[in-house]
Protein backbone atom coordinates (compact mmCIF):
# COMPACT_ATOMS: atom_id res chain seq x y z
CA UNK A 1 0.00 0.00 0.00
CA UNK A 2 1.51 3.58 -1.28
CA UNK A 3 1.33 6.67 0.86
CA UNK A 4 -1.81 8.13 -0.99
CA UNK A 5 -3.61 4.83 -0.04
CA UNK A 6 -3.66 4.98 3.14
CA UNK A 7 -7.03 5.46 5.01
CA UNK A 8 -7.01 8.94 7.05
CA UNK A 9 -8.01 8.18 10.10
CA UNK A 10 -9.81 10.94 12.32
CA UNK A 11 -7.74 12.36 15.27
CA UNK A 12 -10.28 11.53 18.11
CA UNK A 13 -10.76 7.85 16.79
CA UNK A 14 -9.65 5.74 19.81
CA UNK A 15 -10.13 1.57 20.84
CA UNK A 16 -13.04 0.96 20.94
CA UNK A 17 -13.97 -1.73 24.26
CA UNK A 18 -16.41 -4.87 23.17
CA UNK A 19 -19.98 -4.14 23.50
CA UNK A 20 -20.07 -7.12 26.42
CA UNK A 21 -17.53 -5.00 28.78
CA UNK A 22 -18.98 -2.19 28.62
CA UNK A 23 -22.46 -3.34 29.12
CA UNK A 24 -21.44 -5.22 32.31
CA UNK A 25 -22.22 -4.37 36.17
CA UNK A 26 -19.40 -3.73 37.88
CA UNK A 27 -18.38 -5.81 40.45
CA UNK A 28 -18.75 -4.54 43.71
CA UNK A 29 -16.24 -5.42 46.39
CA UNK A 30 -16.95 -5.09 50.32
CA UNK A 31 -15.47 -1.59 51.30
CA UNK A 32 -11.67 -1.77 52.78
CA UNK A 33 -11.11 -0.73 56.94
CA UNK A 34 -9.72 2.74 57.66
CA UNK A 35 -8.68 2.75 60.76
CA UNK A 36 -8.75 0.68 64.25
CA UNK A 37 -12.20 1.80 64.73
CA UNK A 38 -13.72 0.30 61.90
CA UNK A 39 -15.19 -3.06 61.87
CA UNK A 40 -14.74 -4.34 58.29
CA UNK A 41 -18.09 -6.53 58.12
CA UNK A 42 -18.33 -6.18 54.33
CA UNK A 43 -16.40 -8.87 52.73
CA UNK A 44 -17.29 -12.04 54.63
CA UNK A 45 -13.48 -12.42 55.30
CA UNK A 46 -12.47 -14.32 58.27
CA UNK A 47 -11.77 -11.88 61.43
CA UNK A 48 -8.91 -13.63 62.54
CA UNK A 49 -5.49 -13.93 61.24
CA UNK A 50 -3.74 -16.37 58.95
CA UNK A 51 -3.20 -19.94 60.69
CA UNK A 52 0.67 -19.90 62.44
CA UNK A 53 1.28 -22.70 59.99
CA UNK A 54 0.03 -21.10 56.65
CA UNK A 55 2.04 -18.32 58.08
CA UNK A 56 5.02 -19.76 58.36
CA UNK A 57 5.05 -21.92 54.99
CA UNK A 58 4.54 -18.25 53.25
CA UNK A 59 7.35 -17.11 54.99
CA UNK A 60 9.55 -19.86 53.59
CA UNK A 61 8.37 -20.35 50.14
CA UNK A 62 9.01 -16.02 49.84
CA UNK A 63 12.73 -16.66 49.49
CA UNK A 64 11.80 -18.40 46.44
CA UNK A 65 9.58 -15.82 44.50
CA UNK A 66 11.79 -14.95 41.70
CA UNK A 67 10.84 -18.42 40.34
CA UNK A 68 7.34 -19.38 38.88
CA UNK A 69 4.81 -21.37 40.49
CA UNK A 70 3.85 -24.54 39.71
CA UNK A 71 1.35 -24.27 36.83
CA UNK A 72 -0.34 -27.62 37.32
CA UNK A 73 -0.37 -27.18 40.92
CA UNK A 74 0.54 -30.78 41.40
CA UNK A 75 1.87 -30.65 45.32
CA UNK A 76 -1.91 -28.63 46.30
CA UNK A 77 -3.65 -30.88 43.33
CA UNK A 78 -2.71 -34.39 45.23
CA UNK A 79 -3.07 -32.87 48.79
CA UNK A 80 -6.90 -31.70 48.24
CA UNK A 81 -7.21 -35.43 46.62
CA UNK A 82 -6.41 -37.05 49.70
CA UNK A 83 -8.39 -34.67 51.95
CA UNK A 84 -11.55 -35.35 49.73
CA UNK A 85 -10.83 -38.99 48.79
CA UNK A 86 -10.86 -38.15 44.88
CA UNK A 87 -7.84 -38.55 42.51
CA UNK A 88 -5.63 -35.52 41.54
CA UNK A 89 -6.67 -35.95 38.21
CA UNK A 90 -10.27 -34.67 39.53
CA UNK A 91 -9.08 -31.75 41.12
CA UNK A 92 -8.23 -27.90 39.36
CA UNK A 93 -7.31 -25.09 41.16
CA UNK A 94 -7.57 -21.48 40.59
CA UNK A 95 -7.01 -17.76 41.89
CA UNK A 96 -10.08 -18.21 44.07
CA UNK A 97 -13.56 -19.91 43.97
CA UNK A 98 -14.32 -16.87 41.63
CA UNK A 99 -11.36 -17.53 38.87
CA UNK A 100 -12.21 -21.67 38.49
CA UNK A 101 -16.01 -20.74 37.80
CA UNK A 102 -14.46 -18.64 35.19
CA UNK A 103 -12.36 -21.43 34.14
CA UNK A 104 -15.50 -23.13 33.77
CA UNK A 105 -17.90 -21.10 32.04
CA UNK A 106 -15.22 -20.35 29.33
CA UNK A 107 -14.36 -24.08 29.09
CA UNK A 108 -17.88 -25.03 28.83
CA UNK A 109 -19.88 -21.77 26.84
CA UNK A 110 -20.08 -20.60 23.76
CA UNK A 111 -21.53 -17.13 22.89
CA UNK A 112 -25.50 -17.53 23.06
CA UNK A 113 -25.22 -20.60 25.67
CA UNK A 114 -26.82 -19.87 28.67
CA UNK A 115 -25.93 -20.45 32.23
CA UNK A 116 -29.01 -20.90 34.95
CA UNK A 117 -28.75 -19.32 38.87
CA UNK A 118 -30.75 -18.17 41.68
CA UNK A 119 -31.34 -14.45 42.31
CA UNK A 120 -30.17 -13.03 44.16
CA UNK A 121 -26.77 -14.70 44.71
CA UNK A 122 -23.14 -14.40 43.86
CA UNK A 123 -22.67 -11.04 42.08
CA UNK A 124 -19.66 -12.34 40.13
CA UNK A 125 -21.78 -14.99 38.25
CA UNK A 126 -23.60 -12.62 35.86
CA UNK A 127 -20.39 -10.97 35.13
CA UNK A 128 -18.73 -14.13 34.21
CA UNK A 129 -21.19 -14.98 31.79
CA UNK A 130 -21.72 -12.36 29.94
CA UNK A 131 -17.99 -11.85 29.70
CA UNK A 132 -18.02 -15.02 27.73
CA UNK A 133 -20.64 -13.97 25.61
CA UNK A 134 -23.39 -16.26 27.15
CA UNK A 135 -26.83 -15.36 28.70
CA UNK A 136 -27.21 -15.45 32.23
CA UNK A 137 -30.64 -16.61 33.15
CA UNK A 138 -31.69 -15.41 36.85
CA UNK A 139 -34.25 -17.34 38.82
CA UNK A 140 -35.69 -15.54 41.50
CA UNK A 141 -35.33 -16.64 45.04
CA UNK A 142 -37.99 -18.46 46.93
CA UNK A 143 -39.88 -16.76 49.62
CA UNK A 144 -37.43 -18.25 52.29
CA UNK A 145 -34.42 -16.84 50.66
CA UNK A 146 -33.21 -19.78 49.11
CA UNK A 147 -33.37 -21.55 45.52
CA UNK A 148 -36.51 -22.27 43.97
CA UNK A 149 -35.14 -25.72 42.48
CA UNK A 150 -38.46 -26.06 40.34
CA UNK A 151 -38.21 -22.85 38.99
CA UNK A 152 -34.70 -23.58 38.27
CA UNK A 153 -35.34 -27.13 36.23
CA UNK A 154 -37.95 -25.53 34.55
CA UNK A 155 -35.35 -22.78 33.00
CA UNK A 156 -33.07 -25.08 32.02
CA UNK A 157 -33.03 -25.23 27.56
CA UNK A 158 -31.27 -27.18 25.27
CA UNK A 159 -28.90 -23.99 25.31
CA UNK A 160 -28.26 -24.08 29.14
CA UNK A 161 -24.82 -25.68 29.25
CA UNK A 162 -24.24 -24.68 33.45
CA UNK A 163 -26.42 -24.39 36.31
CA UNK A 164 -24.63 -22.65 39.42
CA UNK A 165 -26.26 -23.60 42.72
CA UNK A 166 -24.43 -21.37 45.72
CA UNK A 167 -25.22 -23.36 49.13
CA UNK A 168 -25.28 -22.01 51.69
CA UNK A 169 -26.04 -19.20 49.54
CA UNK A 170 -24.84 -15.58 49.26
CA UNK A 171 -25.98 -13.20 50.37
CA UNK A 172 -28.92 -15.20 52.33
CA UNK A 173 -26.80 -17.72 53.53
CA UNK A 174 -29.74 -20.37 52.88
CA UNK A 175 -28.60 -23.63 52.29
CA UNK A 176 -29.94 -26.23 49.61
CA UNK A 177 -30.92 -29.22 51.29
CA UNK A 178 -29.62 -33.04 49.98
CA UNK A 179 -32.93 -34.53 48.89
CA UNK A 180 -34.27 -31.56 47.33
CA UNK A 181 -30.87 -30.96 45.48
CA UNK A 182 -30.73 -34.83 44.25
CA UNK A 183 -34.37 -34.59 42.91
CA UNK A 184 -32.92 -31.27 40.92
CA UNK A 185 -30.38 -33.58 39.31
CA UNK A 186 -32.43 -36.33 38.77
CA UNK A 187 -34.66 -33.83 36.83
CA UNK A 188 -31.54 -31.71 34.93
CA UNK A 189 -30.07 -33.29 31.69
CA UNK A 190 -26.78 -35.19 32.48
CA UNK A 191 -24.97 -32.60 29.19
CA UNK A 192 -25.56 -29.59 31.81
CA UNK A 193 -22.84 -29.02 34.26
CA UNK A 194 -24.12 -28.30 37.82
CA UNK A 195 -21.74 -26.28 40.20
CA UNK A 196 -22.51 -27.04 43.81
CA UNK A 197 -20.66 -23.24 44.62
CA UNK A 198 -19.75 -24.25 48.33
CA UNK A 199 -18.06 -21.67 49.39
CA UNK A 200 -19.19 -20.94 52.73
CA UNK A 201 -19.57 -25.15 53.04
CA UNK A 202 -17.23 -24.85 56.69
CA UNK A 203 -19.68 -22.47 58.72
CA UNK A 204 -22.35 -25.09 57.95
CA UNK A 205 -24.35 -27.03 59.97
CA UNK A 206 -24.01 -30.79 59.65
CA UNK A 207 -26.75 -31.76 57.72
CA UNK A 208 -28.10 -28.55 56.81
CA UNK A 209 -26.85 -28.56 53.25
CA UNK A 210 -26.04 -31.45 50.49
CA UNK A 211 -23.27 -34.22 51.09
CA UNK A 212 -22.03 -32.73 47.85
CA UNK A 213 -18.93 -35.45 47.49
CA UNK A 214 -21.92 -37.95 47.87
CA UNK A 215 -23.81 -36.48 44.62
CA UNK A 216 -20.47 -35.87 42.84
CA UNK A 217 -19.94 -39.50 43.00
CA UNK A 218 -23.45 -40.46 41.76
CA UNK A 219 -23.68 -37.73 39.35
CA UNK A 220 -20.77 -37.17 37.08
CA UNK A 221 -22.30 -34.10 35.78
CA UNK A 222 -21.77 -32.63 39.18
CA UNK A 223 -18.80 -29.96 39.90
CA UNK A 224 -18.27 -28.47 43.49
CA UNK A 225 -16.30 -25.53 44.07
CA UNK A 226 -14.58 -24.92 47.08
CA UNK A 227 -12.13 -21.72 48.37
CA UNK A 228 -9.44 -21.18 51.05
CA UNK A 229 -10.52 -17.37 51.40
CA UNK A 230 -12.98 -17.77 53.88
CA UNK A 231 -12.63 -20.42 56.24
CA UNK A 232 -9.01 -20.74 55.80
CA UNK A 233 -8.60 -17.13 55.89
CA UNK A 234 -6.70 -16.97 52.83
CA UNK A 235 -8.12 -14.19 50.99
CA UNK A 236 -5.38 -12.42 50.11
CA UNK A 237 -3.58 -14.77 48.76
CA UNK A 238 -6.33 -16.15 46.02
CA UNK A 239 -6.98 -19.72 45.74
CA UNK A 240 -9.60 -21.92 45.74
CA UNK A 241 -10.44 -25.67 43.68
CA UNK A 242 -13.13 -27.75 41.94
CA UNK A 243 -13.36 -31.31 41.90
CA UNK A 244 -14.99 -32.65 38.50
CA UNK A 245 -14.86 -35.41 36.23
CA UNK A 246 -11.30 -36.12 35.17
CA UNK A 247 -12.40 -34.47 31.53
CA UNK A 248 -13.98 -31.76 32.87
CA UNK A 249 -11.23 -31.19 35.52
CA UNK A 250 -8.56 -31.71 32.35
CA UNK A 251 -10.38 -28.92 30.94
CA UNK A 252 -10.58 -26.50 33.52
CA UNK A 253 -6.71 -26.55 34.02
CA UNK A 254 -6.28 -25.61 30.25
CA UNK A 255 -8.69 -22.94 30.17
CA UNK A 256 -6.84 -21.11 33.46
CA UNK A 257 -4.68 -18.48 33.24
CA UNK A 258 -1.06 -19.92 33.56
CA UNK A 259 0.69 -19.40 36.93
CA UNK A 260 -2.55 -17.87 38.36
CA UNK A 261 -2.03 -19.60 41.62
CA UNK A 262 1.10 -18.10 43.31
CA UNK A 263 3.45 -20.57 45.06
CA UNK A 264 2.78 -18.68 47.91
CA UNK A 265 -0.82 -19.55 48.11
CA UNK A 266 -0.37 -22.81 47.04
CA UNK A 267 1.85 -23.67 50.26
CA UNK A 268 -0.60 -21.89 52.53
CA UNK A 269 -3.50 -23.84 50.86
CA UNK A 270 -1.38 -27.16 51.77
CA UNK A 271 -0.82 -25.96 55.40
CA UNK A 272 -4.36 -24.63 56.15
CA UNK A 273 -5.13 -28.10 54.96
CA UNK A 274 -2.82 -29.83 57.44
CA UNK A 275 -4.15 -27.06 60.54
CA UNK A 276 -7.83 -28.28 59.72
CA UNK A 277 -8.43 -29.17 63.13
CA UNK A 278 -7.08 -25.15 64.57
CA UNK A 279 -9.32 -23.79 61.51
CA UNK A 280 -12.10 -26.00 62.62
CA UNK A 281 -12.01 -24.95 66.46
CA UNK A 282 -12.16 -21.07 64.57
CA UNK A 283 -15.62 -21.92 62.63
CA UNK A 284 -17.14 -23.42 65.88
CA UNK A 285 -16.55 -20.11 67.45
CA UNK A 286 -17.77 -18.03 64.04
CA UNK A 287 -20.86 -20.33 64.55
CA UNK A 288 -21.49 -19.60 68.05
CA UNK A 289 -21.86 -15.41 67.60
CA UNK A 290 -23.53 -16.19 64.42
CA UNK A 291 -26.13 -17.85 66.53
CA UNK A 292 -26.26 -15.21 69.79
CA UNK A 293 -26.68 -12.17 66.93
CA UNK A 294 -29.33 -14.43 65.32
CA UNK A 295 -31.04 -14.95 68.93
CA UNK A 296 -30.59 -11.56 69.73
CA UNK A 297 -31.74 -9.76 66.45
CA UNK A 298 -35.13 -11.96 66.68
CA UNK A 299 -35.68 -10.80 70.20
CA UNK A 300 -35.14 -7.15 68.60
CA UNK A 301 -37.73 -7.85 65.86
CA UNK A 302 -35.78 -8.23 63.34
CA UNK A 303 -36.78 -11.21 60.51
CA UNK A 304 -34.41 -13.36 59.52
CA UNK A 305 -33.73 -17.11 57.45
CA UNK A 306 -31.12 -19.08 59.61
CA UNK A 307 -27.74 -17.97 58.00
CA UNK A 308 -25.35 -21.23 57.18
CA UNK A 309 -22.15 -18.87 56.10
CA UNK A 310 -20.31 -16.38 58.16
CA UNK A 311 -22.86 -13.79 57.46
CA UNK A 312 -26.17 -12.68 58.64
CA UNK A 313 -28.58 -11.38 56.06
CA UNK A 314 -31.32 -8.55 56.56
CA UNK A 315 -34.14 -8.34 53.80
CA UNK A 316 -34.66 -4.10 53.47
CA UNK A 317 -36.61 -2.12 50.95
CA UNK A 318 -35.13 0.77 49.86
CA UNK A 319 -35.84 3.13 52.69
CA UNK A 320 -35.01 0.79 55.26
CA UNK A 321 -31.93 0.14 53.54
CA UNK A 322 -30.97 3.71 53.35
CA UNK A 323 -31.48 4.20 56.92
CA UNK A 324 -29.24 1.09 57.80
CA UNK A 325 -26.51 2.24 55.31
CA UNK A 326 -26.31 5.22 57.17
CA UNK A 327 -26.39 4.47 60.25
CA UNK A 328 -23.57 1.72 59.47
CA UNK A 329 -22.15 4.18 58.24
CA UNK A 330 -21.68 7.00 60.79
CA UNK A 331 -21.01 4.17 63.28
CA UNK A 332 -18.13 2.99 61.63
CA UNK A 333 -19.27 -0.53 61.03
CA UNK A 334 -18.77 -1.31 57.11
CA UNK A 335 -21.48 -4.04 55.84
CA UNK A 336 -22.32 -5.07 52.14
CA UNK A 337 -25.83 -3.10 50.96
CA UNK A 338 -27.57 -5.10 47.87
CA UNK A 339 -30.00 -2.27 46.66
CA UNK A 340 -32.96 -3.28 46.78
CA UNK A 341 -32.46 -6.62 48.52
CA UNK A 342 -31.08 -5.83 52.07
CA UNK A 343 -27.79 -6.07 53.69
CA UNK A 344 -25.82 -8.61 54.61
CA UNK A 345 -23.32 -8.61 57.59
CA UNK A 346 -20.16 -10.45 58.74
CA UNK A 347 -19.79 -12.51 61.44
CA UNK A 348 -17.08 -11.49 63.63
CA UNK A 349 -15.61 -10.85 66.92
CA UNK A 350 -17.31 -10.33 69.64
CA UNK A 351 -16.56 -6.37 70.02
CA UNK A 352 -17.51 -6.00 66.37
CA UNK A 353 -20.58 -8.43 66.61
CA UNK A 354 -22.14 -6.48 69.88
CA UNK A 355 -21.51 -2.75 68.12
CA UNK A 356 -24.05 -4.21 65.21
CA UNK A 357 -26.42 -5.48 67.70
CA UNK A 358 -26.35 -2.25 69.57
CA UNK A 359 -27.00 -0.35 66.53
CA UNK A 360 -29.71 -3.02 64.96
CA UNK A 361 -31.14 -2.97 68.82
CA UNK A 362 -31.97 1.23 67.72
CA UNK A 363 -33.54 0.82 64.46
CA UNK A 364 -36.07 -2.23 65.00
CA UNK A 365 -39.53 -1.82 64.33
């Protein structure tokens, strides 16, 4: 091409971002502390501090971060194998519960292919999806805050390809109970991948929710998803794991981005492992002050489902909400409002825990 065929392009013209980015909601994280005096309650982070042993394997493995991580994760991959009695060709890990599922909606959509979940619920799943170009298909909640499995079957198409099932789920902290989730399967078509999104599956009661390793093993359509961030208090560090069928696993490894999982977390994820019983003594207490707020709210007036996560959830309409938000606010407690929905709140200590009854304890009807 000579100089006098060249296009002239005008002076303003700039990239131009895909229709699909800049048509998503943004993501909205839980607000960051200040100060001392705040209680960060937004983020459903665990209060206390990383286990002494996840601690110290950080400490050891830093002296080697001028060398990549293992991509394959193999070390993590065969340790979460033995703690959930599957094979490491089962298991993929990611940065976070949040980067697998996208591992698995771009390993499993196409553009147009739709991907079925309860609303309201995990505010990264619509994002996912229609970042890969698929349709996300919301199903509203059922009057107790929790899925509305029938509702759910029913939306399911020939293009539905996933069907993401948070339990206990967020931000309601409802949990999906075993025989109503094995009926859904029974019901779903075997060439739709259902992610059990167990996140929050430590704070649960026994028997509240699905033996999900049960129904993975009778239902190889079946993918749970697991983090360290909560529980394990790993958050910063980003890493979290599905177990699937070796194909499906296979697949999930290919489509993640390579040397997402720092070496870092993946030696904390291995000690947190081998600390379960310290992490478990942590959740009892979580689950003790998530039952006296629960207790004490009621007493209060305030209505709420029996929470399963580290959370409590309040259903507000939109001046109650405002009102709360404020309050929360100028009291220097940070919680996560869903406008329109309510607010949810994180267990925590003690302290923390009584300065939200106190200020719930003002505002109930």
């Amino acid at each position: 091409m000579t100089s006098d065929q060249l296009v002239a392009v005008p002076e303003t013209a700039l990239p131009i971002l895909r229709g699909a980015v800049t048509g998503l909601p943004s993501y909205v994280p839980g607000r960051r502390s200040l100060g001392a005096d705040i209680a960060a309650l937004a983020s459903n982070e665990s209060h206390y501090e990383p286990l002494p042993a996840a601690t110290a394997a950080v400490a050891e493995a830093a002296g080697r971060m001028n060398r990549y991580p293992d991509m394959a994760a193999v070390e993590l991959r065969e340790r979460l194998a033995r703690h959930l009695g599957v094979t490491a060709d089962e298991v993929a890990v990611g940065p976070g519960s949040v980067g697998v599922l996208q591992q698995i909606i771009t390993g499993l959509c196409d553009a147009g292919d739709e991907v079925v979940f309860a609303w309201r619920s995990f505010e990264a799943y619509p994002i996912l999806v229609e970042l890969a170009g698929a349709r996300p298909v919301r199903v509203p909640l059922d009057g107790a805050e929790g899925h509305d499995l029938d509702a759910m079957a029913a939306a399911v198409t020939g293009r539905t390809k996933v069907v993401l099932l948070c339990t206990p789920n967020n931000p309601t902290g409802v949990p999906i109970g075993h025989e109503r989730l094995q009926a859904f399967l029974q019901a779903v078509p075997s060439s739709v991948l259902v992610v059990i999104d167990e996140a929050y599956v430590e704070y649960a009661d026994a028997g509240s929710g699905p033996d999900s390793m049960a129904l993975y093993r009778r239902y190889p359509n079946v993918c749970i998803l697991r983090t360290f961030s909560k529980a394990y208090g790993l958050a910063g560090l980003r890493v979290g794991y599905a177990v699937a069928a070796p194909d499906i696993a296979e697949g999930l490894r290919r489509t993640a981005l390579p040397f997402s999982v720092s070496a870092l977390a993946q030696k904390a994820a291995i000690a947190s492992l081998d600390a379960g019983e310290e992490m478990a003594e942590r959740v009892f207490a979580v689950k003790q002050e998530r039952a006296r707020m629960a207790a004490e709210l009621m007493v209060q007036g305030w209505t709420l489902q029996p929470s399963q996560g580290n959370f409590l959830w309040i259903r507000a309409d939109a001046e109650l909400l405002a009102t709360l938000v404020d309050a929360f606010n100028a009291a220097g407690i940070m919680v996560r409002a869903y406008q329109g929905d309510g607010v949810r709140i994180t267990v925590a200590d003690p302290a923390s825990n009584n300065r939200v009854l106190r200020l719930l304890g003002a505002h109930a009807a």
